[in-house]
Protein backbone atom coordinates (compact mmCIF):
# COMPACT_ATOMS: atom_id res chain seq x y z
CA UNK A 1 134.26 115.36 34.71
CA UNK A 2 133.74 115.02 38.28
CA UNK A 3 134.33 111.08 38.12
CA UNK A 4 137.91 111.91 36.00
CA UNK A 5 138.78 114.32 39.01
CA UNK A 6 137.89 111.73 41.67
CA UNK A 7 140.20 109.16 39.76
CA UNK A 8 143.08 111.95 39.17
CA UNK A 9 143.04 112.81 43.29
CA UNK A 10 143.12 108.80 43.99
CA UNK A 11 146.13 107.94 41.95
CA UNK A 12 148.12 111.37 43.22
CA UNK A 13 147.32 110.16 46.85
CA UNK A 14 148.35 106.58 46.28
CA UNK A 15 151.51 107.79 44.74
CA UNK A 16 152.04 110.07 47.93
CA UNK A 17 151.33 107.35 50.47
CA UNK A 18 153.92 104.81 48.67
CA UNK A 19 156.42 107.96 48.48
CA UNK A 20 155.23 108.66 52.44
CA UNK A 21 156.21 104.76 53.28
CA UNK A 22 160.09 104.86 51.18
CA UNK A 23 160.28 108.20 52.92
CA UNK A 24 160.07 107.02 56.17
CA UNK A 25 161.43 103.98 55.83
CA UNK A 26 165.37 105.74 54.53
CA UNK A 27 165.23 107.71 57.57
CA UNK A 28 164.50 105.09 59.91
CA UNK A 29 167.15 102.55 58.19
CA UNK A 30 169.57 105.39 57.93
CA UNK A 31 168.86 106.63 61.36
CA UNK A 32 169.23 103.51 63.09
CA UNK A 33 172.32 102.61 61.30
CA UNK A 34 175.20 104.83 62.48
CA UNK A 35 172.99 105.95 65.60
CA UNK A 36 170.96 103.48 67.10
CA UNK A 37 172.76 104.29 70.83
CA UNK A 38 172.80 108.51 70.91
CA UNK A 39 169.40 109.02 72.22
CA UNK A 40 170.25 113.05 71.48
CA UNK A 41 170.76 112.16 67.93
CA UNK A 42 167.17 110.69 67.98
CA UNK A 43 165.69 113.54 69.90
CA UNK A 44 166.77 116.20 67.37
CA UNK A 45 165.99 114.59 64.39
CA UNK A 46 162.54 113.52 66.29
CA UNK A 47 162.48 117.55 66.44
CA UNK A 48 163.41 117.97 63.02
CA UNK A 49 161.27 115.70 61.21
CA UNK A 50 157.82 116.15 63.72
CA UNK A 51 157.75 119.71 65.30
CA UNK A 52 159.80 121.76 62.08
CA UNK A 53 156.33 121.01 60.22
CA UNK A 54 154.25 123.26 61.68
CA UNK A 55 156.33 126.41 60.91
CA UNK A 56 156.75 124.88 57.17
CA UNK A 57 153.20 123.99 56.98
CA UNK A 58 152.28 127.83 57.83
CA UNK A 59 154.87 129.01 55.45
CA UNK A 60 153.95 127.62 52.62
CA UNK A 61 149.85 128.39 53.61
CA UNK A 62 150.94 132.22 53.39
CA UNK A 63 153.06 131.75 50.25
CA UNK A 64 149.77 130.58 48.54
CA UNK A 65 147.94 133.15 49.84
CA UNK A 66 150.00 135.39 47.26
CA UNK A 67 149.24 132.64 44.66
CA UNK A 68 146.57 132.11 42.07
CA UNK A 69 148.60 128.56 41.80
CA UNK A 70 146.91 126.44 44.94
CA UNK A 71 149.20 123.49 44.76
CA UNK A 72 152.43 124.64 43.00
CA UNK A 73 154.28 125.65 46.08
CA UNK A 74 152.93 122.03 47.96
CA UNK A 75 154.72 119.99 44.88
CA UNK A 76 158.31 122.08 45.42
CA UNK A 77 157.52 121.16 48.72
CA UNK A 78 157.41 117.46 48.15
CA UNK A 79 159.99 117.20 45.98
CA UNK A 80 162.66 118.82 47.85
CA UNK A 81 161.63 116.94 50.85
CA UNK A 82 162.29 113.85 48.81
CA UNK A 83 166.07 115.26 47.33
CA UNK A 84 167.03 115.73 51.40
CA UNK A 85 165.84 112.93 52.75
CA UNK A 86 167.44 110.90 50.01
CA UNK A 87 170.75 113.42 50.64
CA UNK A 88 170.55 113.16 54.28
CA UNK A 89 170.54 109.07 54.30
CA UNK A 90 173.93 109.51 52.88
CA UNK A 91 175.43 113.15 55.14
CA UNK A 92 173.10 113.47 58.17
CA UNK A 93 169.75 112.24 59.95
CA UNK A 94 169.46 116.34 60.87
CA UNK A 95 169.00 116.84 56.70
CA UNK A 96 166.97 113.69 56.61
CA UNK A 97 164.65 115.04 59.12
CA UNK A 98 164.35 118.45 57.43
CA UNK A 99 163.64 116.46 54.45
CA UNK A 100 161.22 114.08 56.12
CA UNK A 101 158.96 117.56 57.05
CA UNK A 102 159.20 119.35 53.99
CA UNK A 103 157.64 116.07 52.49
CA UNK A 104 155.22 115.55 54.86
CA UNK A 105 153.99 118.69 55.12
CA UNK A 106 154.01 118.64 50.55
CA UNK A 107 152.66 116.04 50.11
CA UNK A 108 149.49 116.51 53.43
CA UNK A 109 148.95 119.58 51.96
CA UNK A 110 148.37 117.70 48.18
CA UNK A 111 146.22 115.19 50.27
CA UNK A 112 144.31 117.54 51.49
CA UNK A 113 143.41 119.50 48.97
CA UNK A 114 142.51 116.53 46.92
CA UNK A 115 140.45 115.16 49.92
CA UNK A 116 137.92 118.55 50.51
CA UNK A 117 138.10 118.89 46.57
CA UNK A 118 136.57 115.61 45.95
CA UNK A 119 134.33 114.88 48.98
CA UNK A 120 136.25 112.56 50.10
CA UNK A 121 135.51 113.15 53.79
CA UNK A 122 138.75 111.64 55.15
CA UNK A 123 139.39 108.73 52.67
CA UNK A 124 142.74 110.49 51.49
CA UNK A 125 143.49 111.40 54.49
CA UNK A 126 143.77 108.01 56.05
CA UNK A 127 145.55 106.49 53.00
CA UNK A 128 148.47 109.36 53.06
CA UNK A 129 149.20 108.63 56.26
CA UNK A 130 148.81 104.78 56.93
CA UNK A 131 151.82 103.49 55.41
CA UNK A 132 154.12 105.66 57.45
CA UNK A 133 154.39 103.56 60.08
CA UNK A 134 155.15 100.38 58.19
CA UNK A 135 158.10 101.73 56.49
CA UNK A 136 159.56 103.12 59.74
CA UNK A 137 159.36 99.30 61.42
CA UNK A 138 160.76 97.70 58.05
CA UNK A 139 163.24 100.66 58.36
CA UNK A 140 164.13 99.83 61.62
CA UNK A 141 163.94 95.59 61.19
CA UNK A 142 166.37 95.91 58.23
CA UNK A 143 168.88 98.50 59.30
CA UNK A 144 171.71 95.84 59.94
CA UNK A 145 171.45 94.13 56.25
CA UNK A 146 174.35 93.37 54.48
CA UNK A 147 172.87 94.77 51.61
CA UNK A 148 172.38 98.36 53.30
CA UNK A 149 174.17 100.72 50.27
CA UNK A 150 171.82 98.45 47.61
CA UNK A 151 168.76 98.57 49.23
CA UNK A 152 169.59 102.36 49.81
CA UNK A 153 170.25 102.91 46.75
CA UNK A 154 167.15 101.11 45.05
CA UNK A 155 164.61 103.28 47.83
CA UNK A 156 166.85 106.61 46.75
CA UNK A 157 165.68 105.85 42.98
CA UNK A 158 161.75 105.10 43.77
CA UNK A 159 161.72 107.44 45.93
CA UNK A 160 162.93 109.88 42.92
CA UNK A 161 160.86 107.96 40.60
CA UNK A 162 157.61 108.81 42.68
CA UNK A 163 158.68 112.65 43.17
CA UNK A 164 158.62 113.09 39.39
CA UNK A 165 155.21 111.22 39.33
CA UNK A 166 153.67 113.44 41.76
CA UNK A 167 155.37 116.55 40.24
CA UNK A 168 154.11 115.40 36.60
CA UNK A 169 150.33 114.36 37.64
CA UNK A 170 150.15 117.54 39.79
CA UNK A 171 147.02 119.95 38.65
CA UNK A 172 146.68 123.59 39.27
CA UNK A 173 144.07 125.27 40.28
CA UNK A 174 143.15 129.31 39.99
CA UNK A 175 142.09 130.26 42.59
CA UNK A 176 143.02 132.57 45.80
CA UNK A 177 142.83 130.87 49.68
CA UNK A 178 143.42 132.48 52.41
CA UNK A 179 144.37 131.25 55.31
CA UNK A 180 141.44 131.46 57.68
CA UNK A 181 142.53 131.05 61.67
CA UNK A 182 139.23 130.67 63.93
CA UNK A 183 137.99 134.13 65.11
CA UNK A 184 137.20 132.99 69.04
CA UNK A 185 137.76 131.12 71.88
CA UNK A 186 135.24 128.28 71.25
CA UNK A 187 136.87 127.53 67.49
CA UNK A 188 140.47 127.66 69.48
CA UNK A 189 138.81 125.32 71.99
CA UNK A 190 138.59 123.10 68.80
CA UNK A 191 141.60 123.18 68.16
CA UNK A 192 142.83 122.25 71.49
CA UNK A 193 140.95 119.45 71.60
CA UNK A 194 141.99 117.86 68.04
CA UNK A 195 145.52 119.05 69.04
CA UNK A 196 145.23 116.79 72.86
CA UNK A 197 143.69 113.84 70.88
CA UNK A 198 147.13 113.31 68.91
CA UNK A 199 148.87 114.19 71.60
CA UNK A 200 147.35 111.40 73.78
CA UNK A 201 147.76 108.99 70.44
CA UNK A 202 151.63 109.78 70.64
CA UNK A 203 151.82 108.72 73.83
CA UNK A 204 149.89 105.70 73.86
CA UNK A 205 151.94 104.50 70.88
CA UNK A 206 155.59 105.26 72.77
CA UNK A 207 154.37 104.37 76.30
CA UNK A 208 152.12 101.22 75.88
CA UNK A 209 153.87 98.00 74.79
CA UNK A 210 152.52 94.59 74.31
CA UNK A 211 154.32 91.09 75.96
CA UNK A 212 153.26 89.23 73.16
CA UNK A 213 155.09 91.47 70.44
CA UNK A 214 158.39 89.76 69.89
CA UNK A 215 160.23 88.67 66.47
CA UNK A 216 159.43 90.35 63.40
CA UNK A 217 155.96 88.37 62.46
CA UNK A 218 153.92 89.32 65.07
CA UNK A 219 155.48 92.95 65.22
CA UNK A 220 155.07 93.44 61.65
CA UNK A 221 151.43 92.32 62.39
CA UNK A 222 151.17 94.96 64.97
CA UNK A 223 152.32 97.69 62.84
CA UNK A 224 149.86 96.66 60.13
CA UNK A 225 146.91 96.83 62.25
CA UNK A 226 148.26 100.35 63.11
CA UNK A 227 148.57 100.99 59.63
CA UNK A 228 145.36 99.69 58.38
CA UNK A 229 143.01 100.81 61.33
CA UNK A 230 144.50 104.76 60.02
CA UNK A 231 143.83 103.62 56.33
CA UNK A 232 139.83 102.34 57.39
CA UNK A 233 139.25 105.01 59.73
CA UNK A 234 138.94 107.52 56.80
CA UNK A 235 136.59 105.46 54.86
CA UNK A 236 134.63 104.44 57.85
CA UNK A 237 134.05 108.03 58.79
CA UNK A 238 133.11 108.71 55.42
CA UNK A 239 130.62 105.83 55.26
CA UNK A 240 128.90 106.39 58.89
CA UNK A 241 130.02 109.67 59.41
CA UNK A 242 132.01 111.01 62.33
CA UNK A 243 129.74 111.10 65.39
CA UNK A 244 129.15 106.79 64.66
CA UNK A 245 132.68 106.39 64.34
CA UNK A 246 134.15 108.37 67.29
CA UNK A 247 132.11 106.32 69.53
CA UNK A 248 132.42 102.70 67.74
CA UNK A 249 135.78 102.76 67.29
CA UNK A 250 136.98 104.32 70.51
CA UNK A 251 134.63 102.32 72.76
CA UNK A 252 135.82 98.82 71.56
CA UNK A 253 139.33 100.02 71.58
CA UNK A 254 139.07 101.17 75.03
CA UNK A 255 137.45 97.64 75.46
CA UNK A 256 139.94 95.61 73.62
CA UNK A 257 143.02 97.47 75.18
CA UNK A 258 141.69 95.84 78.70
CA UNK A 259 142.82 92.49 77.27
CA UNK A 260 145.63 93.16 74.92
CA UNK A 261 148.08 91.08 76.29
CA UNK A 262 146.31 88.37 74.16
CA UNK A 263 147.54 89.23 70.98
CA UNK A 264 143.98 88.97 68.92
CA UNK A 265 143.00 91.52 71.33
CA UNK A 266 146.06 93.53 70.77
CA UNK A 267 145.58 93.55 67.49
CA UNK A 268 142.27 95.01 67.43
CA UNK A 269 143.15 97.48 69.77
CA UNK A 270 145.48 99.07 67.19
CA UNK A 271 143.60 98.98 65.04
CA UNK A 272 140.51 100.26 66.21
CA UNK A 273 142.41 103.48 68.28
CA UNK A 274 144.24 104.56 65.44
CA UNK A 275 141.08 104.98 63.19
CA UNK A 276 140.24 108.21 64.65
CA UNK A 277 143.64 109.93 63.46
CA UNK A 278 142.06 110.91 59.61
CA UNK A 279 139.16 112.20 61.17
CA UNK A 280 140.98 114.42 63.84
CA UNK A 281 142.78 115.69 61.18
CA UNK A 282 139.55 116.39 58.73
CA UNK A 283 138.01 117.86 62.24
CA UNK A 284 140.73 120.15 62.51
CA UNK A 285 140.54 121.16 58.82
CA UNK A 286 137.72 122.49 59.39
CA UNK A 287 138.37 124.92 61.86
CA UNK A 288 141.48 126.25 60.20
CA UNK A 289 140.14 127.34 56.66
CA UNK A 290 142.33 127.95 53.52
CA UNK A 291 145.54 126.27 56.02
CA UNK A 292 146.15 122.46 55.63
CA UNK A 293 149.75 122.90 56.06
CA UNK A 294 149.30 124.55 59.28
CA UNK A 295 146.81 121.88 60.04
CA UNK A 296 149.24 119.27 59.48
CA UNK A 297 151.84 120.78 61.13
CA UNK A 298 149.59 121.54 64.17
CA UNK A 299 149.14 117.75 64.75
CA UNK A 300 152.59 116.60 64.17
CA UNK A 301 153.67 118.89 66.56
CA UNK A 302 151.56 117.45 69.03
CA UNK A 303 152.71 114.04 67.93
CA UNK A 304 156.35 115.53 69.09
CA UNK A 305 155.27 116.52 72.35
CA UNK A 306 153.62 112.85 72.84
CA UNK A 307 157.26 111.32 72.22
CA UNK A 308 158.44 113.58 75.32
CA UNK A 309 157.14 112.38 78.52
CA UNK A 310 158.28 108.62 77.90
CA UNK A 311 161.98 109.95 76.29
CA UNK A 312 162.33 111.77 79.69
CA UNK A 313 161.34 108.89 81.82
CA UNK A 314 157.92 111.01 82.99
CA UNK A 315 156.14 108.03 82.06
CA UNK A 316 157.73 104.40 81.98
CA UNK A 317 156.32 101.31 79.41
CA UNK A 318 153.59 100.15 80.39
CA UNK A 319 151.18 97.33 79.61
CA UNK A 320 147.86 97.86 77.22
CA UNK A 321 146.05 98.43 80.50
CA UNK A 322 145.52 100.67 82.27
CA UNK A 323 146.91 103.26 79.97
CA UNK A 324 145.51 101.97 76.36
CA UNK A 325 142.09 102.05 77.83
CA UNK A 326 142.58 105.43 79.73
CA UNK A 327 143.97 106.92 76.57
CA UNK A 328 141.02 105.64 74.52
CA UNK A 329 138.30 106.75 76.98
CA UNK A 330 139.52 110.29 77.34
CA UNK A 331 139.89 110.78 73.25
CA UNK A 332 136.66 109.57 72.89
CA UNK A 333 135.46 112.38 75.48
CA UNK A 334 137.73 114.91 73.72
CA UNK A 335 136.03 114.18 70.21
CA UNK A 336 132.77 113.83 71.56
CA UNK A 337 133.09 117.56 72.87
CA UNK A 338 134.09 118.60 69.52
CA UNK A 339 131.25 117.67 68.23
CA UNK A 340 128.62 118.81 71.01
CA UNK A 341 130.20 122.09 70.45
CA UNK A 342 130.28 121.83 66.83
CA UNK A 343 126.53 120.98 66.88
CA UNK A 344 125.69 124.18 69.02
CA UNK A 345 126.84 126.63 66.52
């Protein structure tokens, strides 16, 4: 029985993470197509589709509170985020973003709950989020086909196609959960610290660029390294456990960043840093009880706030080092904390 739940919580997070990738990709390609010169435009839909998750993500927490259903509320969450994103490619990138965080925060909710109900220790979590990134690049790379309205149109129907998958394979549970907030300073401490790890993340990933990332190969390459260091930091962490992978991963990407403008180098460095971002998010899990969608939302919100300084010119592009390295260094102390203070209690 346990092995047939394990299975059913793999194939519902696969289908999210190839929903997760169309998603992003039709609101990058539509995005970049009619406004790829109003910076405001990108700013508010940056808003819309980052920082509006944390109040949905804490909604829909309390709704289930009032619910013997635990994931009912999550899939209606989903779906709709699938019907305005797919509406707002067509009317607006404000609808698309709306529809871009009522997905997310669905479908990381779903992942969640599959990941803690099947001991997955971060696997999920890594695999719902990884292919995010590539379908905003191929979004953004393709923008300018001639083919836009078809390959709109063909996403639009997968994307629809995978929202009645993950609506059908959905399975209830009874059960009550409350939404548990830490009771003092030291768990909000916690917090913090998960909270400053993405934020320093964000801005490593808008402020540190590479001179060896040019034409679509080796960006696509870069991007994939993103992707799959996210993907293998959840099964790392769940092989070695976190304290192991906090310090192996962060340590050589700190390492590698110092020579990133060679493009092996580079490469690794992506990879490497982003393979803490499953287990900040499992860390923080575990400090907010009974509220993945406010867990979710918590670091996407921070990812928002990461975006700002470089938008605003606070902080200007920059090569891997000194900044990759910096960044790197200080998450590693950050995480470390954690879990000094997590081993105290």
């Amino acid at each position: 029985m346990k092995a047939q739940e394990k299975a059913h919580a793999i194939k519902q997070i696969f289908v999210l993470s190839l929903a997760h990738m169309g998603i992003d990709f039709l609101c990058a390609f539509s995005l970049y197509r009619s406004f790829v010169n109003i910076a405001d435009v990108f700013l508010l839909y940056n808003f819309c589709a980052f920082a509006l998750q944390l109040p949905i993500g804490l909604i829909v927490d309390l709704w289930n509170e009032k619910r013997k259903e635990k994931n009912k509320i999550a899939v209606y969450t989903t779906v709709m985020g699938v019907a305005l994103t797919i509406l707002g490619s067509y009317v607006s990138p404000i609808i698309s973003g709306l529809g871009n965080a009522l997905f997310h925060s669905g479908g990381g909710i779903l992942s969640m709950n599959e990941d803690e109900k099947n001991d997955l220790h971060s696997k999920g979590l890594g695999v719902f989020v990884a292919p995010g990134a590539i379908g905003l690049f191929l979004g953004m790379w393709f923008y300018q086909s001639s083919f836009y309205r078809v390959i709109q149109g063909l996403v639009s129907l997968a994307l629809l196609g995978l929202a009645l998958l993950v609506f059908l394979q959905t399975k209830e549970e009874k059960q009550y959960r409350r939404l548990k907030l830490p009771e003092d300073f030291k768990g909000w401490l916690k917090v913090s610290l998960c909270f400053l790890v993405v934020f320093l993340r964000s801005l490593n990933g808008m402020a540190v660029t590479f001179s060896w990332k040019q034409g679509f190969v080796l960006s696509f390459l870069s991007v994939l390294a993103l992707a799959l260091g996210k993907c293998a930091g959840g099964f790392i962490n769940a092989r070695i456990k976190e304290k192991k992978t906090i310090w192996i991963t962060l340590c050589l990407s700190a390492l590698l960043y110092s020579f990133g403008d060679h493009v092996v180098c580079g490469l690794l460095a992506l990879f490497f840093f982003n393979m803490s971002m499953p287990l900040t998010l499992y860390l923080l899990a575990k400090q907010i009880k009974g509220g993945p969608g406010f867990a979710f939302g918590l670091l996407t919100f921070s990812l928002f706030l990461g975006y700002l300084p470089v938008l605003y010119g606070l902080i200007g592009k920059t090569g891997p080092f000194p900044l990759g390295s910096i960044t790197s260094l200080l998450s590693l102390i950050l995480l470390v904390t954690y879990l000094r203070m997590a081993k105290d209690e």
